[in-house]
N, C-alpha and C. Protein backbone atom coordinates (compact mmCIF):
# COMPACT_ATOMS: atom_id res chain seq x y z
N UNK A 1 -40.31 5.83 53.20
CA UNK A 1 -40.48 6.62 54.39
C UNK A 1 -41.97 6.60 54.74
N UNK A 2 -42.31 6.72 56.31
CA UNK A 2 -43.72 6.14 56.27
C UNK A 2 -43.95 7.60 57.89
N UNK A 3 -44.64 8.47 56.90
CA UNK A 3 -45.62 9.59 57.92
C UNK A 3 -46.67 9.05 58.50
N UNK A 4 -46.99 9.07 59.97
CA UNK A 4 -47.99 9.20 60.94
C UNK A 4 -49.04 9.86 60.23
N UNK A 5 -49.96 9.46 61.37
CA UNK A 5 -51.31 10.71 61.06
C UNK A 5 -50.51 11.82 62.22
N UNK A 6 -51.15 12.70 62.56
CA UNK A 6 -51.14 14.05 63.02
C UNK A 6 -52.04 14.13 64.47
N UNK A 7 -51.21 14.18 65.51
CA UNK A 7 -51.59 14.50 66.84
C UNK A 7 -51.78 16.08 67.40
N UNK A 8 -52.91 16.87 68.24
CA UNK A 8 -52.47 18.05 68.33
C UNK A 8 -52.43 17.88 69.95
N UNK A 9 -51.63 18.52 70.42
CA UNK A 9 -50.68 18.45 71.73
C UNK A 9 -51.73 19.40 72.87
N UNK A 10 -52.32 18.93 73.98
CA UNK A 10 -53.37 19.84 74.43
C UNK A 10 -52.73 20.24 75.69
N UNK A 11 -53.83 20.82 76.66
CA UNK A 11 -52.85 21.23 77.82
C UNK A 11 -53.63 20.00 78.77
N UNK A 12 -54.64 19.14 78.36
CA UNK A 12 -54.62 17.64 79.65
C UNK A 12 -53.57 17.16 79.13
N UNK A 13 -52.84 17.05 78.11
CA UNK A 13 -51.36 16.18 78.17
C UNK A 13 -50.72 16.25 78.66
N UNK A 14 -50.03 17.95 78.65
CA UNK A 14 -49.62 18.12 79.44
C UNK A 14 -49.50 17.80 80.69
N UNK A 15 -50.58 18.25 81.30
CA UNK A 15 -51.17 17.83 82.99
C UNK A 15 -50.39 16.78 82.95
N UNK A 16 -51.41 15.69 82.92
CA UNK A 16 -51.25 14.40 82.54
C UNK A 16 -50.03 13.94 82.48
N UNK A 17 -49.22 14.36 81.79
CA UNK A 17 -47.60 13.88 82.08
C UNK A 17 -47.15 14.43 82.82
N UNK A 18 -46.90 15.64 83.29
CA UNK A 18 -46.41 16.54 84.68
C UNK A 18 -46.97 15.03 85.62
N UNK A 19 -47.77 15.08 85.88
CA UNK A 19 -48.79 14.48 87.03
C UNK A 19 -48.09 13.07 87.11
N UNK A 20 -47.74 12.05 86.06
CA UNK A 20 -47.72 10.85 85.81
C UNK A 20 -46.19 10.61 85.60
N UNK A 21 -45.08 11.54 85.76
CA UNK A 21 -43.86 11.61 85.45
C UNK A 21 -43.40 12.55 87.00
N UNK A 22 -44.07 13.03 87.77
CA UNK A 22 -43.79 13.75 88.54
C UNK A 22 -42.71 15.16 88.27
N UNK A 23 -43.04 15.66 87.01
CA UNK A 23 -41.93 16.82 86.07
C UNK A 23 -43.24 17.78 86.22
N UNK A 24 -42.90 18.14 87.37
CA UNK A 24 -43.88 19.67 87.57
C UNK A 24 -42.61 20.90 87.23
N UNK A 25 -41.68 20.97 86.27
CA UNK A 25 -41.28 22.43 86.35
C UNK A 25 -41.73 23.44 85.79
N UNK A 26 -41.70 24.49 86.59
CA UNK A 26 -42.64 25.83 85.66
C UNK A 26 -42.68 26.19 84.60
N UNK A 27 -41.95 25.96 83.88
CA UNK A 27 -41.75 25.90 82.44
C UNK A 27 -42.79 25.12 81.59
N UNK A 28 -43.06 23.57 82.49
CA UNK A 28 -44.38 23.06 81.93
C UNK A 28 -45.35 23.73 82.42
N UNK A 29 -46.04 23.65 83.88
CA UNK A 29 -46.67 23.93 84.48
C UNK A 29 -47.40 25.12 85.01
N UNK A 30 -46.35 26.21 84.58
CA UNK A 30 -47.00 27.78 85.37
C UNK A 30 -47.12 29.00 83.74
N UNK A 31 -48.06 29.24 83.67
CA UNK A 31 -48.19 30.20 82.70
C UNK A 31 -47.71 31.47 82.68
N UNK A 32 -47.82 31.99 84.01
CA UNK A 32 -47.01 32.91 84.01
C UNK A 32 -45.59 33.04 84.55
N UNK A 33 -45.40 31.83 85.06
CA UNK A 33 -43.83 31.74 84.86
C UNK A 33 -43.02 31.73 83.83
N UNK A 34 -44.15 30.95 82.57
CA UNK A 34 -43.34 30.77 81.47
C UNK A 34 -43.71 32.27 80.11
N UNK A 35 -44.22 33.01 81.08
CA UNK A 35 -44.58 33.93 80.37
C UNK A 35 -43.19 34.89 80.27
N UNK A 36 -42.80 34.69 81.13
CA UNK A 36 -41.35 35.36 81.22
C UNK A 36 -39.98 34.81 80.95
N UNK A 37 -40.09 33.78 80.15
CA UNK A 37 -38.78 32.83 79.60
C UNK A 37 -38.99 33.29 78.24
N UNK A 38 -37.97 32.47 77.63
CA UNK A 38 -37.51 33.08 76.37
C UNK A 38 -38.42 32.63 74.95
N UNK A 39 -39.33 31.82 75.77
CA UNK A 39 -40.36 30.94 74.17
C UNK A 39 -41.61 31.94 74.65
N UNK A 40 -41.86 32.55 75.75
CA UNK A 40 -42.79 33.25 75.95
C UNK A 40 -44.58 32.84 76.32
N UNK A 41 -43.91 31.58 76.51
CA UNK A 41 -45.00 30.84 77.04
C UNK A 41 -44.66 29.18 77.27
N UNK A 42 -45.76 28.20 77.83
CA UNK A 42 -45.33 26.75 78.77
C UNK A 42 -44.90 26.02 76.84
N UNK A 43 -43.97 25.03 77.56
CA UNK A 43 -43.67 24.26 76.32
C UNK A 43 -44.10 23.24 76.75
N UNK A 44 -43.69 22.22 75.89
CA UNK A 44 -44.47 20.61 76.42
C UNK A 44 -43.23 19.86 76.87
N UNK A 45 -42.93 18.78 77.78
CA UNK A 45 -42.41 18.13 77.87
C UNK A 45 -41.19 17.25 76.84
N UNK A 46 -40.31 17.52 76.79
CA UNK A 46 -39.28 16.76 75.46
C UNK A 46 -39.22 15.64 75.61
N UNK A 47 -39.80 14.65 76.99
CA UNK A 47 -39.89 13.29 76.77
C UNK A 47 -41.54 12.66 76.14
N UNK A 48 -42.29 13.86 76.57
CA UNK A 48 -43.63 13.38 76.25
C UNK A 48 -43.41 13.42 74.68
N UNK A 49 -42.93 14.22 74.06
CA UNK A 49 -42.84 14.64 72.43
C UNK A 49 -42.28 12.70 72.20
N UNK A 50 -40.98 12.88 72.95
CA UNK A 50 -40.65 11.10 72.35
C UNK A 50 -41.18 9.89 72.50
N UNK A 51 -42.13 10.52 73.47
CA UNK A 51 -43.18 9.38 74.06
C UNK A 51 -44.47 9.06 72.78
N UNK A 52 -44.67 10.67 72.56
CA UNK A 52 -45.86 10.47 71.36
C UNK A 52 -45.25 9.68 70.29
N UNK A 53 -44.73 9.90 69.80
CA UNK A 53 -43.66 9.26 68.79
C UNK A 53 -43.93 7.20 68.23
N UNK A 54 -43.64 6.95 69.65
CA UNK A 54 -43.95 5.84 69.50
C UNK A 54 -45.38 5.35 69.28
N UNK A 55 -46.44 6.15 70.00
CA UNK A 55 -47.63 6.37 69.85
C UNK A 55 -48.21 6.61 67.97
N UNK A 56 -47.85 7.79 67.49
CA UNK A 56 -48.16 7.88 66.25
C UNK A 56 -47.50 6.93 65.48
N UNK A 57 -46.50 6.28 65.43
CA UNK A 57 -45.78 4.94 64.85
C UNK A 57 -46.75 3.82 65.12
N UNK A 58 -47.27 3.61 66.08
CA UNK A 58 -48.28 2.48 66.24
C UNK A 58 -49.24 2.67 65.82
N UNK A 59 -50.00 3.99 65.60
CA UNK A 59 -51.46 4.38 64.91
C UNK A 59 -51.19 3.99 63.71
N UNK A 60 -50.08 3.37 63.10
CA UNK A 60 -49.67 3.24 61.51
C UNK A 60 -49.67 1.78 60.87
N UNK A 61 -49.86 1.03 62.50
CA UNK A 61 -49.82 -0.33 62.04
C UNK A 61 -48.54 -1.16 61.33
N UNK A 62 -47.84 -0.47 61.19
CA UNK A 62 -46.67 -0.94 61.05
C UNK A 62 -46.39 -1.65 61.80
N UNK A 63 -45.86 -1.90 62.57
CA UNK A 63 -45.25 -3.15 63.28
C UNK A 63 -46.28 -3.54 64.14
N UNK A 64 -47.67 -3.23 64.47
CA UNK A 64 -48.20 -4.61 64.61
C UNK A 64 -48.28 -5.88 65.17
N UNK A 65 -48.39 -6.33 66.22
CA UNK A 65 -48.64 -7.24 66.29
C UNK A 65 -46.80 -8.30 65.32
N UNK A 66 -46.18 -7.46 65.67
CA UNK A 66 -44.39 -7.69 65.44
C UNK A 66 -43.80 -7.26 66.31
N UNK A 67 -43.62 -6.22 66.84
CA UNK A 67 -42.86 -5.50 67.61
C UNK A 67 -42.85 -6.01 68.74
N UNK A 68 -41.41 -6.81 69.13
CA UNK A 68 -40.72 -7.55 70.27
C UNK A 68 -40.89 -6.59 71.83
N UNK A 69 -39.44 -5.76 70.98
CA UNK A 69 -38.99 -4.81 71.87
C UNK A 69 -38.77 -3.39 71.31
N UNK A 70 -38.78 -1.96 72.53
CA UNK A 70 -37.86 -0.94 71.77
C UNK A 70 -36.42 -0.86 72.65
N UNK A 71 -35.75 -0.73 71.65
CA UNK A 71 -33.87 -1.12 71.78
C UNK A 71 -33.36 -0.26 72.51
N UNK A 72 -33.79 1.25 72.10
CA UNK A 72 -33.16 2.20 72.62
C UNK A 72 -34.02 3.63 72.11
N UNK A 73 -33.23 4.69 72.47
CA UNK A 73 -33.45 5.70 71.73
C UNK A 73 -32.13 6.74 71.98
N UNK A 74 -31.32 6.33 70.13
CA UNK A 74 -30.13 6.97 70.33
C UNK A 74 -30.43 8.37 69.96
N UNK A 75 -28.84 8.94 70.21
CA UNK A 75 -28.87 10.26 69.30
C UNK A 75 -29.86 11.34 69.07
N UNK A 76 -30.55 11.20 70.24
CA UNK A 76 -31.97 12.02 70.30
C UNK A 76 -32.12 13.28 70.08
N UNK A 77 -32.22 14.06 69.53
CA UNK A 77 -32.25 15.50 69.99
C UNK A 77 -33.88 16.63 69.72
N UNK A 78 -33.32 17.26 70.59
CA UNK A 78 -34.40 18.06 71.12
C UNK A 78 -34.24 19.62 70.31
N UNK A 79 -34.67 19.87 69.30
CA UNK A 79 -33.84 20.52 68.05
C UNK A 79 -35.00 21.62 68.38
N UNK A 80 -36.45 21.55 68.35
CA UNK A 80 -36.92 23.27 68.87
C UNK A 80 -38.05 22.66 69.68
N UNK A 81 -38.74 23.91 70.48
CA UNK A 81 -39.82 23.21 71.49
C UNK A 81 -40.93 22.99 70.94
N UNK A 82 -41.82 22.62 71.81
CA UNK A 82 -43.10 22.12 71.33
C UNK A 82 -43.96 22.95 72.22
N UNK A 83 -44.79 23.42 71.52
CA UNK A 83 -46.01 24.18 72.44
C UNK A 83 -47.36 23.59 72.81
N UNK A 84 -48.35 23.68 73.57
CA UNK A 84 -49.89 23.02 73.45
C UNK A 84 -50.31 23.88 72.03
N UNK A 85 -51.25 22.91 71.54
CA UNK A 85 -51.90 23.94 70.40
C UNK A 85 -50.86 23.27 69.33
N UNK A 86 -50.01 22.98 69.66
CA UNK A 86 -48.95 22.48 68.03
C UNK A 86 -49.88 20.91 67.32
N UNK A 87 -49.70 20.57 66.57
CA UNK A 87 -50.08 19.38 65.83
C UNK A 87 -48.95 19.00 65.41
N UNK A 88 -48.42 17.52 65.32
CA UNK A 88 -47.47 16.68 65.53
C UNK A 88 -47.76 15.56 64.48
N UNK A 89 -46.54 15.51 63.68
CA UNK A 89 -46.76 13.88 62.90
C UNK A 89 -44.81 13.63 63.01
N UNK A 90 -45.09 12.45 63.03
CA UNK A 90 -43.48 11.78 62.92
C UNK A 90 -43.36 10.75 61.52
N UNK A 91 -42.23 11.37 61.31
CA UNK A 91 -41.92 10.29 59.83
C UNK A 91 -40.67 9.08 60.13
N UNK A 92 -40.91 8.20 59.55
CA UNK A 92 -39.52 7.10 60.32
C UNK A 92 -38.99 6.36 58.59
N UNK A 93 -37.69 6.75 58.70
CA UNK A 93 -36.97 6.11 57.73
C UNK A 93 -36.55 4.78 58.16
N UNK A 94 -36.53 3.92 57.56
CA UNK A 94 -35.87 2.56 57.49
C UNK A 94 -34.40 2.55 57.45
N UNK A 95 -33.19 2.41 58.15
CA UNK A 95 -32.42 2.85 57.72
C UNK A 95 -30.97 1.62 57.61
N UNK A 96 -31.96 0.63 58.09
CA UNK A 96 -31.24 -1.01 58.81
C UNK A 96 -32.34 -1.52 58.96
N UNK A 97 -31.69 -3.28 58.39
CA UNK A 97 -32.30 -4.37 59.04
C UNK A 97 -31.56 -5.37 59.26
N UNK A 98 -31.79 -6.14 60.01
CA UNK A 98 -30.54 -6.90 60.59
C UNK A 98 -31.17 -8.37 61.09
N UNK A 99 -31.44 -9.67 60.60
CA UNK A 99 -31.45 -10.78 61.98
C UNK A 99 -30.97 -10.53 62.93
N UNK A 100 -31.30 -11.11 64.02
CA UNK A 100 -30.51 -11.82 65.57
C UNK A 100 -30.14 -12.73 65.26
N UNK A 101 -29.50 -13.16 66.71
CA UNK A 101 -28.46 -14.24 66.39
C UNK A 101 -29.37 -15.76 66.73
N UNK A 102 -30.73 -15.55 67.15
CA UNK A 102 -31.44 -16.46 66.94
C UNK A 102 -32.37 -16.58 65.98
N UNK A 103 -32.38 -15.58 65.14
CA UNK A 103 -33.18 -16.24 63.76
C UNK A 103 -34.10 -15.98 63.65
N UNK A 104 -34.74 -15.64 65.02
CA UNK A 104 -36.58 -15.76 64.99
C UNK A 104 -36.79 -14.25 64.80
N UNK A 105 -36.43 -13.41 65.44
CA UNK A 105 -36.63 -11.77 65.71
C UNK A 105 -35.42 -10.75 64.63
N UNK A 106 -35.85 -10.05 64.48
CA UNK A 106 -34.66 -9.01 63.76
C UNK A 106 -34.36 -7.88 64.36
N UNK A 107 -33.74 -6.75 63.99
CA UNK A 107 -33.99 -5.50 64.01
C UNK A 107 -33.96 -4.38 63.21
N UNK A 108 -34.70 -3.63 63.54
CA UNK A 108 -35.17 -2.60 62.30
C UNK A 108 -34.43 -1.25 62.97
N UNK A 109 -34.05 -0.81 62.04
CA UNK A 109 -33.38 0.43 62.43
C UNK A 109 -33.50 1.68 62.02
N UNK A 110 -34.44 2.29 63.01
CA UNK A 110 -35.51 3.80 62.38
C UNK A 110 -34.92 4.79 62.95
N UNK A 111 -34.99 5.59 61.72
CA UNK A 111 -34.67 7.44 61.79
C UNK A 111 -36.06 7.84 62.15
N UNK A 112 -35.75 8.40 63.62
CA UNK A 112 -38.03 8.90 63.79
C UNK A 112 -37.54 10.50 63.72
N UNK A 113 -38.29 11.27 63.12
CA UNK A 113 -38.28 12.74 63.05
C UNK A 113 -39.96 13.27 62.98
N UNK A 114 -39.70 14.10 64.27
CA UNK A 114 -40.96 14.51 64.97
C UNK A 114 -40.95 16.20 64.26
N UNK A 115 -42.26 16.32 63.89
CA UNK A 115 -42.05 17.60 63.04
C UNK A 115 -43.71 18.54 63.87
N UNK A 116 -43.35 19.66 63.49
CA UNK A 116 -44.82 20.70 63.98
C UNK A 116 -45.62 20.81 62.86
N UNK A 117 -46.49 21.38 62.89
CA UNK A 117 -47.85 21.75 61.79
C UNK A 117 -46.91 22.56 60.83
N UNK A 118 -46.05 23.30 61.14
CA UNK A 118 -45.29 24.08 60.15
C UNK A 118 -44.08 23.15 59.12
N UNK A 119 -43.85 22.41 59.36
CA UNK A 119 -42.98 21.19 59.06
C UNK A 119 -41.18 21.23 59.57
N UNK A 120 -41.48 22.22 60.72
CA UNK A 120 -40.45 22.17 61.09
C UNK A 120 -40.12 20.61 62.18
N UNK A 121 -38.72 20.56 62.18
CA UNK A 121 -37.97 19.54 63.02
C UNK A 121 -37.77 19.77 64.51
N UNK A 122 -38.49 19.02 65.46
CA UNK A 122 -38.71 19.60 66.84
C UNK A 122 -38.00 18.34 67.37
N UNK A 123 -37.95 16.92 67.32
CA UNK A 123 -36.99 16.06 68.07
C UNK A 123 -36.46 15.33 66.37
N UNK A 124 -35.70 14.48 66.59
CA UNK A 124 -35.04 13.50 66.00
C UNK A 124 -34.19 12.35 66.74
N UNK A 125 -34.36 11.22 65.92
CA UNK A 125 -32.79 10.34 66.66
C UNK A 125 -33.58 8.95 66.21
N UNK A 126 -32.71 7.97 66.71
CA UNK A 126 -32.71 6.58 66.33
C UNK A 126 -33.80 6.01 67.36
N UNK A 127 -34.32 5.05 67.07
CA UNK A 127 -35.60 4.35 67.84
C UNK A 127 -35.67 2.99 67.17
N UNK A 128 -34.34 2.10 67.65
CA UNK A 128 -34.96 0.64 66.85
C UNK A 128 -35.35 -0.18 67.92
N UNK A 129 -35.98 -1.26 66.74
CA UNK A 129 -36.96 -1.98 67.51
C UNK A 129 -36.45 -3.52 66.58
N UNK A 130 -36.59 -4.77 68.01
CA UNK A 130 -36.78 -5.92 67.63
C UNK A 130 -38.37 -6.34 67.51
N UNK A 131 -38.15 -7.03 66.36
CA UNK A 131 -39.48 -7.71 65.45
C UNK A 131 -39.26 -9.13 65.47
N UNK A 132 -40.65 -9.53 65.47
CA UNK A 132 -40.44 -11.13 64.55
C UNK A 132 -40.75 -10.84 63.20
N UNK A 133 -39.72 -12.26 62.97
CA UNK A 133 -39.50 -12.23 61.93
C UNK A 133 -40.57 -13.52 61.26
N UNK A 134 -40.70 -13.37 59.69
CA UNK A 134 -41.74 -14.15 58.62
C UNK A 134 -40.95 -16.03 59.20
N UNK A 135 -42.34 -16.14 59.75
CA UNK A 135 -41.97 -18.01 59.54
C UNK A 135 -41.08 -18.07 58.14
N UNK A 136 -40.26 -19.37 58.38
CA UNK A 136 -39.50 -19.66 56.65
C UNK A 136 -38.10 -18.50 56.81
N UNK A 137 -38.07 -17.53 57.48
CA UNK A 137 -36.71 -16.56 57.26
C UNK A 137 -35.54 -16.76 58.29
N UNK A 138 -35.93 -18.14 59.29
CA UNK A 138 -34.77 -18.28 60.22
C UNK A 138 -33.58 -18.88 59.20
């Protein structure tokens, strides 16, 4: 199993994705709108959380200068929110590997679980990715 380093989630990210995703809802965006919902303040975006994801997976060098494509992102879930001010690391299990049917590329098949400074579980789900594969393994 292979842990990220640790991202902390600010409020230009926020912005920044509101702005760049066009997802202005008050919930991201208004403080005192979200002062009156049930988390008691703005949460962050649940796509930006899956967005970082891939981000802290690449700070890891792991795939590198490999990584084809990303396949998908199954089974996702959005299990508790994320606040600004939280710090973020994702851990990714290996959970499959597979050739293609051309030999050259594979696929890897990762459990990504996005966790808070507390080590709780804030997203999860599948995120595989085609790789090349080692000259000599077609």
């Amino acid at each position: 199993m292979l842990t990220t380093p640790g991202r902390t989630i600010t409020e230009a990210d926020v912005v920044s994705f509101a702005a760049w995703t066009n997802d202005n809802n008050q919930v991201h965006t208004d403080a005192e709108f979200a002062a009156g919902t049930r988390y008691g303040q703005r949460i962050v975006h649940g796509m930006l959380g899956a967005s970082l994801c891939l981000g802290l997976i690449a700070r890891t060098g792991m795939f590198e200068g490999t990584a084809v494509a990303l396949l998908g992102i199954d089974g996702w879930r959005f299990a508790a929110p994320v606040f600004i001010g939280d710090t973020l690391t994702c851990t990714v299990e290996i959970v499959g590997a597979r050739p293609t049917s051309r030999g050259t590329n594979g696929i890897v098949e990762r459990l990504v679980t996005l966790r808070n400074q507390h080590g709780e579980t804030v997203q999860e789900g599948r995120m595989d990715v085609m790789v090349l594969r080692r000259p000599g393994l077609e």
